[in-house]
C-alpha atoms as a PDB file:
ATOM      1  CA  UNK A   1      13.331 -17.615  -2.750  1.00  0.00           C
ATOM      2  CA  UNK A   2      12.866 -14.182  -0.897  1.00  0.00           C
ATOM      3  CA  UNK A   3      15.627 -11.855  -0.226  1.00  0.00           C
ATOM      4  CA  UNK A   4      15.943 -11.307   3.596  1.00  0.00           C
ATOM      5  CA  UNK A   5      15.764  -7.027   3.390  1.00  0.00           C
ATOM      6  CA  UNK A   6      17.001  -6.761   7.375  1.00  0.00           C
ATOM      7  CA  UNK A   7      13.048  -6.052   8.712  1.00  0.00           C
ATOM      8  CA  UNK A   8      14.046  -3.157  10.283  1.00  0.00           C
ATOM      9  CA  UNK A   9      11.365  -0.801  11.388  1.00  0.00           C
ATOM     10  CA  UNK A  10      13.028   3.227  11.457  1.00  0.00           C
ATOM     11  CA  UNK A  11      10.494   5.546  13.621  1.00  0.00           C
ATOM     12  CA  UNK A  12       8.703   8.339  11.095  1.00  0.00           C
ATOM     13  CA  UNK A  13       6.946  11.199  12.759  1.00  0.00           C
ATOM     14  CA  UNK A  14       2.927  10.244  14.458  1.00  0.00           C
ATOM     15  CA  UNK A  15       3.588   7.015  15.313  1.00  0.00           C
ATOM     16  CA  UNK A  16       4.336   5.733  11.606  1.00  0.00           C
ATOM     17  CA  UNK A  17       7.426   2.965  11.237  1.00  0.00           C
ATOM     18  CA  UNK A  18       9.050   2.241   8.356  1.00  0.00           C
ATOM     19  CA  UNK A  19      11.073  -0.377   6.925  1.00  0.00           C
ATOM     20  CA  UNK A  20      13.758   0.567   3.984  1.00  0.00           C
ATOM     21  CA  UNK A  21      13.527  -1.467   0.539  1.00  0.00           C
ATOM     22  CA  UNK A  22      16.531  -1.991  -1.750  1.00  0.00           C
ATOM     23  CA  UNK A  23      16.539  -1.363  -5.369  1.00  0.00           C
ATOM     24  CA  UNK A  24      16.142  -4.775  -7.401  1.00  0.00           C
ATOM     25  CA  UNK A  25      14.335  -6.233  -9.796  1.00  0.00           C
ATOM     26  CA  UNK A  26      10.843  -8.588 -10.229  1.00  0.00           C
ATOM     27  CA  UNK A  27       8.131  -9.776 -12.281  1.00  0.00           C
ATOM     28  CA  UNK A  28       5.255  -7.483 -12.291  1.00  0.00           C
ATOM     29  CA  UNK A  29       1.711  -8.487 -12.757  1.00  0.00           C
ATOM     30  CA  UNK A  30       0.279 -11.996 -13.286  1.00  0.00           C
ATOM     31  CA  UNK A  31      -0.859 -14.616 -16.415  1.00  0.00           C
ATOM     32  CA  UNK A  32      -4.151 -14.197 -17.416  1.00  0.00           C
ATOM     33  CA  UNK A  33      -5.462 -17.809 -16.001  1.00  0.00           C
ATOM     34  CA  UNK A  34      -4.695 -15.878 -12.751  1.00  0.00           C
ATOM     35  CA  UNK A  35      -6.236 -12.229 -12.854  1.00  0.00           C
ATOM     36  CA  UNK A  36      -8.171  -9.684 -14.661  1.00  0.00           C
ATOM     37  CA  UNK A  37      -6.726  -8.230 -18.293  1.00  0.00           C
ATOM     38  CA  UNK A  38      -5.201  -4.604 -16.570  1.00  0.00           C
ATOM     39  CA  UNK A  39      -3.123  -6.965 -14.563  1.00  0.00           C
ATOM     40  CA  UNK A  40      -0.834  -8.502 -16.814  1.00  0.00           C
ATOM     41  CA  UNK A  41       0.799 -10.131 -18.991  1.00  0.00           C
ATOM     42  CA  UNK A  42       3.855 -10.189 -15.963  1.00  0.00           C
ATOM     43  CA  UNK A  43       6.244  -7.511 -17.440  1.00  0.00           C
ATOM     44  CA  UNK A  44       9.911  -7.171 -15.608  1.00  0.00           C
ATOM     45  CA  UNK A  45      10.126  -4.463 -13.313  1.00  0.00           C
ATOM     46  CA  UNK A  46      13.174  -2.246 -12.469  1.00  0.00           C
ATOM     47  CA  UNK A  47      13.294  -0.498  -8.936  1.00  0.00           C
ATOM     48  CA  UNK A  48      16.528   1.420  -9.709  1.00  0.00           C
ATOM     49  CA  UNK A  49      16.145   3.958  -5.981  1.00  0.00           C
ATOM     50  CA  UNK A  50      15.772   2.560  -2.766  1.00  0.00           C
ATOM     51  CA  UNK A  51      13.076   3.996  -0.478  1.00  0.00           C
ATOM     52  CA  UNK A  52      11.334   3.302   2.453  1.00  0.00           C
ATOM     53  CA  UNK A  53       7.531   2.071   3.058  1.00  0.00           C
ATOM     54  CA  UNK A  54       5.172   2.233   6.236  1.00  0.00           C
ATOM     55  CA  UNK A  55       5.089  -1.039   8.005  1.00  0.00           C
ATOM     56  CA  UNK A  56       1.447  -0.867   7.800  1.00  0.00           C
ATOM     57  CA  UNK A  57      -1.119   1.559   6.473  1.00  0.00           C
ATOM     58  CA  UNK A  58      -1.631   4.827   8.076  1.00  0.00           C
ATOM     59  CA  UNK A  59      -4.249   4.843  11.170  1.00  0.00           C
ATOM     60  CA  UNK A  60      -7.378   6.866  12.178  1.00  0.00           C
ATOM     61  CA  UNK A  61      -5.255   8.043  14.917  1.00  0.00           C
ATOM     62  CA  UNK A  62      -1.815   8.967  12.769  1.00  0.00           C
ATOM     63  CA  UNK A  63      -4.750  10.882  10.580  1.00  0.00           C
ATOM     64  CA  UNK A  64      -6.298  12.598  13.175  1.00  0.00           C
ATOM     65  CA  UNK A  65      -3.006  13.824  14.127  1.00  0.00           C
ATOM     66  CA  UNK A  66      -2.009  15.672  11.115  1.00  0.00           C
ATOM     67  CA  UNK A  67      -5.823  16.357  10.048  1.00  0.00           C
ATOM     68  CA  UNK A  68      -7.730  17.283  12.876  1.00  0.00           C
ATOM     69  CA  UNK A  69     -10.517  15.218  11.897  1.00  0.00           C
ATOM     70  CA  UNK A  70     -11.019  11.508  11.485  1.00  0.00           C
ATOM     71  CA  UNK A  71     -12.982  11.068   8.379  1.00  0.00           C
ATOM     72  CA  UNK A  72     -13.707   6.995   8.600  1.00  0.00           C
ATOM     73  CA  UNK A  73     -16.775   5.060   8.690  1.00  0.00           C
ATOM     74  CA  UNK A  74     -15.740   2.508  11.234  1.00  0.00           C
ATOM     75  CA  UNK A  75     -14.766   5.369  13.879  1.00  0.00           C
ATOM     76  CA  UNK A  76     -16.293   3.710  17.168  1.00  0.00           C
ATOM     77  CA  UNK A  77     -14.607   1.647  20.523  1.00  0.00           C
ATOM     78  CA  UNK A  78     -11.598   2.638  22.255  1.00  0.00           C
ATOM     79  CA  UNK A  79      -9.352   0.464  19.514  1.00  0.00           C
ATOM     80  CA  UNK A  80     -10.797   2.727  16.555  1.00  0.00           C
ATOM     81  CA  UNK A  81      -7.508   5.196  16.777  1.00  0.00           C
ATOM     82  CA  UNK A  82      -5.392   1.534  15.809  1.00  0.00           C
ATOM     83  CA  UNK A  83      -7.567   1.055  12.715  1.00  0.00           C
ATOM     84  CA  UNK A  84      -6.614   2.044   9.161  1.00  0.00           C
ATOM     85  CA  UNK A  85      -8.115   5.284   8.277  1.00  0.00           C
ATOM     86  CA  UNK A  86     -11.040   4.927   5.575  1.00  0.00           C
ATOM     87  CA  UNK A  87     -13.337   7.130   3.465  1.00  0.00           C
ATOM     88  CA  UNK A  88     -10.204   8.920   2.294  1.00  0.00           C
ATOM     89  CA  UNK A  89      -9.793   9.964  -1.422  1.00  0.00           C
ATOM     90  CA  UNK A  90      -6.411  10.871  -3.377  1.00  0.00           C
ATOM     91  CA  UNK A  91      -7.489  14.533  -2.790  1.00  0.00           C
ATOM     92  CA  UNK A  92      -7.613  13.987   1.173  1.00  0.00           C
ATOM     93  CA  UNK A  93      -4.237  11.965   1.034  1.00  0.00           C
ATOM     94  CA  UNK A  94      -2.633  14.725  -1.493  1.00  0.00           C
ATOM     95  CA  UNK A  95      -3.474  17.382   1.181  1.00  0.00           C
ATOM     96  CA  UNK A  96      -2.304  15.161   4.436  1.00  0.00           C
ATOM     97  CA  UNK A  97       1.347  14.659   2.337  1.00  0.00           C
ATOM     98  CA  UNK A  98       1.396  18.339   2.006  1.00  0.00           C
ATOM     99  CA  UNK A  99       1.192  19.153   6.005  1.00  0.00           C
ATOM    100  CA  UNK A 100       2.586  16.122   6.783  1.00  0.00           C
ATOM    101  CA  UNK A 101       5.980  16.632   5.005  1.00  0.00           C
ATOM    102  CA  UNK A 102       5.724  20.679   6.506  1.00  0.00           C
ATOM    103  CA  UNK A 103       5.374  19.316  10.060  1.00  0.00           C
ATOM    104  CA  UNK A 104       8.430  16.677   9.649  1.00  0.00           C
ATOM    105  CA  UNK A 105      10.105  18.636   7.419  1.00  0.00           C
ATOM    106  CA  UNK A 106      10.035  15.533   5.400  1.00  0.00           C
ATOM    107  CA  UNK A 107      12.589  13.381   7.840  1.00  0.00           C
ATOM    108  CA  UNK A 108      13.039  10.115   8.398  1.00  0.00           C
ATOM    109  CA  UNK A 109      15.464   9.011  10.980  1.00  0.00           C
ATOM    110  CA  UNK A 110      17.222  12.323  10.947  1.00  0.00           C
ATOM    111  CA  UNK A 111      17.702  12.213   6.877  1.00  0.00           C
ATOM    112  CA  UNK A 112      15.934  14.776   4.638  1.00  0.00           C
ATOM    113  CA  UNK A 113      13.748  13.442   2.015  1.00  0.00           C
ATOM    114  CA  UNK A 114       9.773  13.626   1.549  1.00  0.00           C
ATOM    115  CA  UNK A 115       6.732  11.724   2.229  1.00  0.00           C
ATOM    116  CA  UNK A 116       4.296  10.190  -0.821  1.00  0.00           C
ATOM    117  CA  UNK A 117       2.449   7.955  -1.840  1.00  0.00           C
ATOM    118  CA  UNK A 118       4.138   4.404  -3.298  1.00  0.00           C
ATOM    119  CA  UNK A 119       4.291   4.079  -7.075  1.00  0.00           C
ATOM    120  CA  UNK A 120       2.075   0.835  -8.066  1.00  0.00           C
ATOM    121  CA  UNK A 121       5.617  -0.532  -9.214  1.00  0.00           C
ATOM    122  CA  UNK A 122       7.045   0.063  -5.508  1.00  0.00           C
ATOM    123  CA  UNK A 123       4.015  -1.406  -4.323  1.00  0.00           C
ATOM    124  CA  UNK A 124       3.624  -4.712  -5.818  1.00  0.00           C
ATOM    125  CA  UNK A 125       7.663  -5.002  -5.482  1.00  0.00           C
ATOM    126  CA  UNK A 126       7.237  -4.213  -1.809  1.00  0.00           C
ATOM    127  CA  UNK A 127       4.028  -6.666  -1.438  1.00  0.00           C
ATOM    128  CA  UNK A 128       6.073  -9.441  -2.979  1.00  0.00           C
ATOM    129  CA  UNK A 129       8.712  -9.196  -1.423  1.00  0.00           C
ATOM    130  CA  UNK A 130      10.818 -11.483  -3.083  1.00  0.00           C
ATOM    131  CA  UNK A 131       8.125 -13.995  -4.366  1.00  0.00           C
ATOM    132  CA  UNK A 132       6.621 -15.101  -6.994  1.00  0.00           C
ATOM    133  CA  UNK A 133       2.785 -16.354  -6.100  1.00  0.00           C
ATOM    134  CA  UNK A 134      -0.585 -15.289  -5.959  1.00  0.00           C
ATOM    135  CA  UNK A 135       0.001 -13.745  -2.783  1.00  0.00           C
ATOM    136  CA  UNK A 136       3.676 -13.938  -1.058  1.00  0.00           C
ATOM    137  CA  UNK A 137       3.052 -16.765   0.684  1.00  0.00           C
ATOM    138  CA  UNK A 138       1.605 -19.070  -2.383  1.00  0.00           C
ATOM    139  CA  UNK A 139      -0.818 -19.573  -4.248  1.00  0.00           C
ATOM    140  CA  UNK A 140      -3.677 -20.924  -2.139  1.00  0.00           C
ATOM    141  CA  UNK A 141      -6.290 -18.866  -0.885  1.00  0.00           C
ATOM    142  CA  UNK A 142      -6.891 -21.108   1.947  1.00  0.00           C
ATOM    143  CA  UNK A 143      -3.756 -20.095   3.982  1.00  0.00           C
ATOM    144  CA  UNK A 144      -5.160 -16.296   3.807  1.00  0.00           C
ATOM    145  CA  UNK A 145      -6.969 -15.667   7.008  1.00  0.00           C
ATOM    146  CA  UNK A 146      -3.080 -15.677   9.122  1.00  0.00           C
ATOM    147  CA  UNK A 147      -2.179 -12.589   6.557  1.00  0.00           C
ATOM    148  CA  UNK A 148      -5.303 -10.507   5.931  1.00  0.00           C
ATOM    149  CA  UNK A 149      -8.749  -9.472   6.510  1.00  0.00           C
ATOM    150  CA  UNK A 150     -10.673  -9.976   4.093  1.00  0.00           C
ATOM    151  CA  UNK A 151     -14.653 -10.598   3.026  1.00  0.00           C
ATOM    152  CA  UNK A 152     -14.662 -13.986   4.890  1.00  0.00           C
ATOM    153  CA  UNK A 153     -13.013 -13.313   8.252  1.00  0.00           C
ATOM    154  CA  UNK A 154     -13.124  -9.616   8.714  1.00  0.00           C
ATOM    155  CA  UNK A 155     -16.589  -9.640   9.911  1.00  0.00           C
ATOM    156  CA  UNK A 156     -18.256  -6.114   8.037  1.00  0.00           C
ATOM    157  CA  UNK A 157     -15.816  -4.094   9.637  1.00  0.00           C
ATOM    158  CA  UNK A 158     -12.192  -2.771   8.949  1.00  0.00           C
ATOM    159  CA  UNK A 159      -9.545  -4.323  11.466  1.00  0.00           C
ATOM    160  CA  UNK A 160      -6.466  -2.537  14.054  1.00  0.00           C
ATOM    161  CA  UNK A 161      -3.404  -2.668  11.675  1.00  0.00           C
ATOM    162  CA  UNK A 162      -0.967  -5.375  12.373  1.00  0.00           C
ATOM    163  CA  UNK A 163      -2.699  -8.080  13.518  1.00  0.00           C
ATOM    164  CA  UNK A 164      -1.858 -10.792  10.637  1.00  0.00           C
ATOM    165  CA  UNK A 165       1.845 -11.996   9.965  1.00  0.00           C
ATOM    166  CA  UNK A 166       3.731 -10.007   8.144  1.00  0.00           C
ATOM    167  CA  UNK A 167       5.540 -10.824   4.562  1.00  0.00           C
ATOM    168  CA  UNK A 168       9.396 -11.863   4.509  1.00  0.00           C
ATOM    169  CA  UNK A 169      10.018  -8.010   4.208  1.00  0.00           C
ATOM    170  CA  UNK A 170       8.323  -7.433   7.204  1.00  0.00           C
ATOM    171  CA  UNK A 171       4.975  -5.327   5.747  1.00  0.00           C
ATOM    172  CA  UNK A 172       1.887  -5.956   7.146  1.00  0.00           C
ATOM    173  CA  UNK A 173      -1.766  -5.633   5.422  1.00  0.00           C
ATOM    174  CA  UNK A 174      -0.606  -5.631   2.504  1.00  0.00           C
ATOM    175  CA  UNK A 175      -3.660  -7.859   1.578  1.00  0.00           C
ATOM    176  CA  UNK A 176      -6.859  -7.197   3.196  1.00  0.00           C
ATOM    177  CA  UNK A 177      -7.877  -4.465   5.697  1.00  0.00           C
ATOM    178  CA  UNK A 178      -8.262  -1.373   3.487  1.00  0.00           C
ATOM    179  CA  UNK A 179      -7.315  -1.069  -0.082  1.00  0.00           C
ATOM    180  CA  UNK A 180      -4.492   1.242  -0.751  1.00  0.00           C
ATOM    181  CA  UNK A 181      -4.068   4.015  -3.010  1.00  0.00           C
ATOM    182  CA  UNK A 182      -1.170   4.456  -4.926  1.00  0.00           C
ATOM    183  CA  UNK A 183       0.334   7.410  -6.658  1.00  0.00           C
ATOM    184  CA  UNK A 184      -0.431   6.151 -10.273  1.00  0.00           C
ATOM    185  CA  UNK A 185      -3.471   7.194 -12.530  1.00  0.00           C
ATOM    186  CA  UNK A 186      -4.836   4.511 -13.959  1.00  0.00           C
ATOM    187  CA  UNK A 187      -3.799   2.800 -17.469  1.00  0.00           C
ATOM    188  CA  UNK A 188      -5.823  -0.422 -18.383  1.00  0.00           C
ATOM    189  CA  UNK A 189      -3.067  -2.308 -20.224  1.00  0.00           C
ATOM    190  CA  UNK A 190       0.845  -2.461 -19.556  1.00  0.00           C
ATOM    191  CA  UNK A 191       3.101  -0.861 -21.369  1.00  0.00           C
ATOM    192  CA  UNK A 192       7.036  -0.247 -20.985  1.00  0.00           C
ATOM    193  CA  UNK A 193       6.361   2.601 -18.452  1.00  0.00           C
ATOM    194  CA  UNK A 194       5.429   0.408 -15.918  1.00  0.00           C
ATOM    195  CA  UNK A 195       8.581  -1.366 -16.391  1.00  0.00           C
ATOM    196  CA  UNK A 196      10.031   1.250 -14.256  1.00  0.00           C
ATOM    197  CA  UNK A 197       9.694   2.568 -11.127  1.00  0.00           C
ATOM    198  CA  UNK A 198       7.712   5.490 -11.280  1.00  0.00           C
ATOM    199  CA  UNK A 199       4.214   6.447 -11.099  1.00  0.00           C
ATOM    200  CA  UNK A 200       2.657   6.107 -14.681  1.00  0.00           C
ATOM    201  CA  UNK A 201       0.358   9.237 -15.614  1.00  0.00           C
ATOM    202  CA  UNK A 202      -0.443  10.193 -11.706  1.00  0.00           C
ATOM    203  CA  UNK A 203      -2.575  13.452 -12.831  1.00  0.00           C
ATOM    204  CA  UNK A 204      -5.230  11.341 -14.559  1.00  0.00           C
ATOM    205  CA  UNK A 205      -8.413  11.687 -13.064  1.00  0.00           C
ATOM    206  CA  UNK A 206      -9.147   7.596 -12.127  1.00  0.00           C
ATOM    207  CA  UNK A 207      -6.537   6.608  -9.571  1.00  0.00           C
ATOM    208  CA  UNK A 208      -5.256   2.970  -8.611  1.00  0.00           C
ATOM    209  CA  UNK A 209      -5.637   1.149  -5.293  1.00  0.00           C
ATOM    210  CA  UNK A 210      -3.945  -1.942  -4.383  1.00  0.00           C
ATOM    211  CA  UNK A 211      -4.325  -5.264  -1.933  1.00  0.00           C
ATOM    212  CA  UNK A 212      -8.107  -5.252  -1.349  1.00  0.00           C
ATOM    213  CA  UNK A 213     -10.282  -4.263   1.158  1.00  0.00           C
ATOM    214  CA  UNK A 214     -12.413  -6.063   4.403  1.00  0.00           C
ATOM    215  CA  UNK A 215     -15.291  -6.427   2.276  1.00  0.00           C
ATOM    216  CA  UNK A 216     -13.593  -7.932  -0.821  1.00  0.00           C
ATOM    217  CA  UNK A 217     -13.111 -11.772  -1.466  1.00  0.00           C
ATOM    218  CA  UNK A 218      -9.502 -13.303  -1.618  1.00  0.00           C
ATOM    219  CA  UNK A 219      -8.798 -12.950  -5.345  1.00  0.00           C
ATOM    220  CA  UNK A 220      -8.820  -9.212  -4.764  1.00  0.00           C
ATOM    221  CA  UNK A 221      -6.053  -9.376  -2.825  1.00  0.00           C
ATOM    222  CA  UNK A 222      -3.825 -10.562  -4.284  1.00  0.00           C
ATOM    223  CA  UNK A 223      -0.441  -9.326  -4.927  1.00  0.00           C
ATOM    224  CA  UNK A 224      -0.635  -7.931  -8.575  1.00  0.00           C
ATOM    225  CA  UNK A 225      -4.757  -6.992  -7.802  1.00  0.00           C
ATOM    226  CA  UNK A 226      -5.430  -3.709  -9.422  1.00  0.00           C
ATOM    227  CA  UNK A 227      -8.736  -1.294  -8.443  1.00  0.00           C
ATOM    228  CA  UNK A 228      -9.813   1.411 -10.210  1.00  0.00           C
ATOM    229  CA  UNK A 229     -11.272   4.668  -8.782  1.00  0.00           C
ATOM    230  CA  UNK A 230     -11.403   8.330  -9.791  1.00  0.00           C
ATOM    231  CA  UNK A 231      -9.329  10.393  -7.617  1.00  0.00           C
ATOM    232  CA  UNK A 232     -12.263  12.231  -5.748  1.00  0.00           C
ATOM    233  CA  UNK A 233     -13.475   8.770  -4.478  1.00  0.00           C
ATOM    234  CA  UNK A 234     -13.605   7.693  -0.597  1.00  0.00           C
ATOM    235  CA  UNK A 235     -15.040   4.957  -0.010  1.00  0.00           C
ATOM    236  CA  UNK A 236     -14.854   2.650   3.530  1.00  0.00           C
ATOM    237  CA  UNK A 237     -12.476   0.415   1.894  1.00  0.00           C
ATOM    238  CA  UNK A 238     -10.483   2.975   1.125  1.00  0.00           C
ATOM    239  CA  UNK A 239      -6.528   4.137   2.878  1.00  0.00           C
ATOM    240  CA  UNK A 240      -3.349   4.289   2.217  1.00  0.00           C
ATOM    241  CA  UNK A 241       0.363   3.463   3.262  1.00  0.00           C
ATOM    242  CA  UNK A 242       3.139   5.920   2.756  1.00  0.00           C
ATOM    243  CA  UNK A 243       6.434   5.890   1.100  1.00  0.00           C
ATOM    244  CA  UNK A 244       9.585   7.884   2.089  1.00  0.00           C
ATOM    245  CA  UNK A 245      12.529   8.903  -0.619  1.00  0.00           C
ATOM    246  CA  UNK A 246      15.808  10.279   0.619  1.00  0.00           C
ATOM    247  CA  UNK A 247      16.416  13.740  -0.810  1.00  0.00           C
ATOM    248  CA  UNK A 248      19.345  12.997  -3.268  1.00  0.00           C
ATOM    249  CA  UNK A 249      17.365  10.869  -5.485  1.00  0.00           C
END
């Protein structure tokens, strides 16, 4: 059964909302009758320091803002600014997290701290959200088109964030939409490391990306989907979200 977390959304700085996540603890990954070998066997995951996640990913428009430019594909109509941002690689995102966090001064609702990118642990745990199926509503691929936007409903383009429901935590595109990066590099096979929080080997040169993208069919987004991609990569199915962590931890 999921854990009501509160759904509160705390204003960040451009627009960005975010909702805080308690520490706790789940089953990471999946069985292999469900998903590819670099996504399981499910290990148990500890999430020992609470942080805080963007409600959705991060827009063209919340780019633009710290950036100056707007590097995605799917950059046309006068909704374009409430689409996720695309065609960004870990490079692009490591420098946006560096002026970001100098603009802001790293705050979140008046508390010091800095802006990242989620661990993959922090991710899944946070796409979950208390659950325990394919996707956080079941199992069933059928019920995905109220949740995401995927290969069969998305029709060739990216969508405006928040448009599908959100998961008991309150995150939205999570599945679907772009795929996100995370912080981690990427390591085929699970080992105690990502039994933990924390990103595992984040200077390798192949990076992760989680929940799918609009071109993608349903098994790819599910919750404990893994993509791999070297760091330098940006690609039209490819954003982010952001995480926040309070600066005492």
């Amino acid at each position: 059964m999921a854990q009501s977390r509160g759904m509160v959304e705390v204003a960040g700085p451009n627009g960005l909302y975010f909702i805080h996540v308690h520490s706790g603890e789940y089953q990471r990954g999946c069985l292999p009758s469900q998903g590819r070998r670099d996504e399981g066997p499910p290990i148990p995951c500890h999430i020992g320091v609470p942080f805080a996640l963007s409600a959705r990913p991060v827009t063209q428009q919340q780019w633009e803002m710290v950036m100056g430019a707007n590097p995605s594909k799917f950059n046309e109509g006068w909704t374009a600014g409430l689409r996720p941002v695309d065609t960004v690689s870990r490079d692009d995102i490591d420098l946006f997290l560096t002026l970001l966090n100098a603009e802001s001064g790293g705050e979140l609702g008046g508390v010091p701290g800095v802006y990242r990118l989620p661990s993959e642990a922090e991710w899944e745990y946070a796409a979950r959200a208390g659950t325990h199926g394919r996707w956080w509503f079941g199992d069933a691929d059928t019920d995905l088109d109220g949740f995401a936007w995927h290969a069969g409903n998305a029709g060739g383009v990216t969508r405006e964030v928040g448009q599908k429901n959100a998961n008991p935590w309150g995150f939205q595109d999570m599945a679907g939409n772009v795929a996100e990066w995370c912080a981690d590099g990427y390591v085929a096979s699970f080992d105690d490391r990502h039994a933990g929080q924390s990103p595992v080997d984040p200077n390798l040169e192949d990076g992760v990306l989680r929940g799918g993208a609009w071109y993608m069919e349903s098994d790819s987004t599910r919750c404990a989907s893994r993509h791999r991609a070297h760091r330098s990569a940006a690609k039209d199915g490819f954003g982010f979200r952001l995480a926040w962590q309070a600066q005492d931890h």
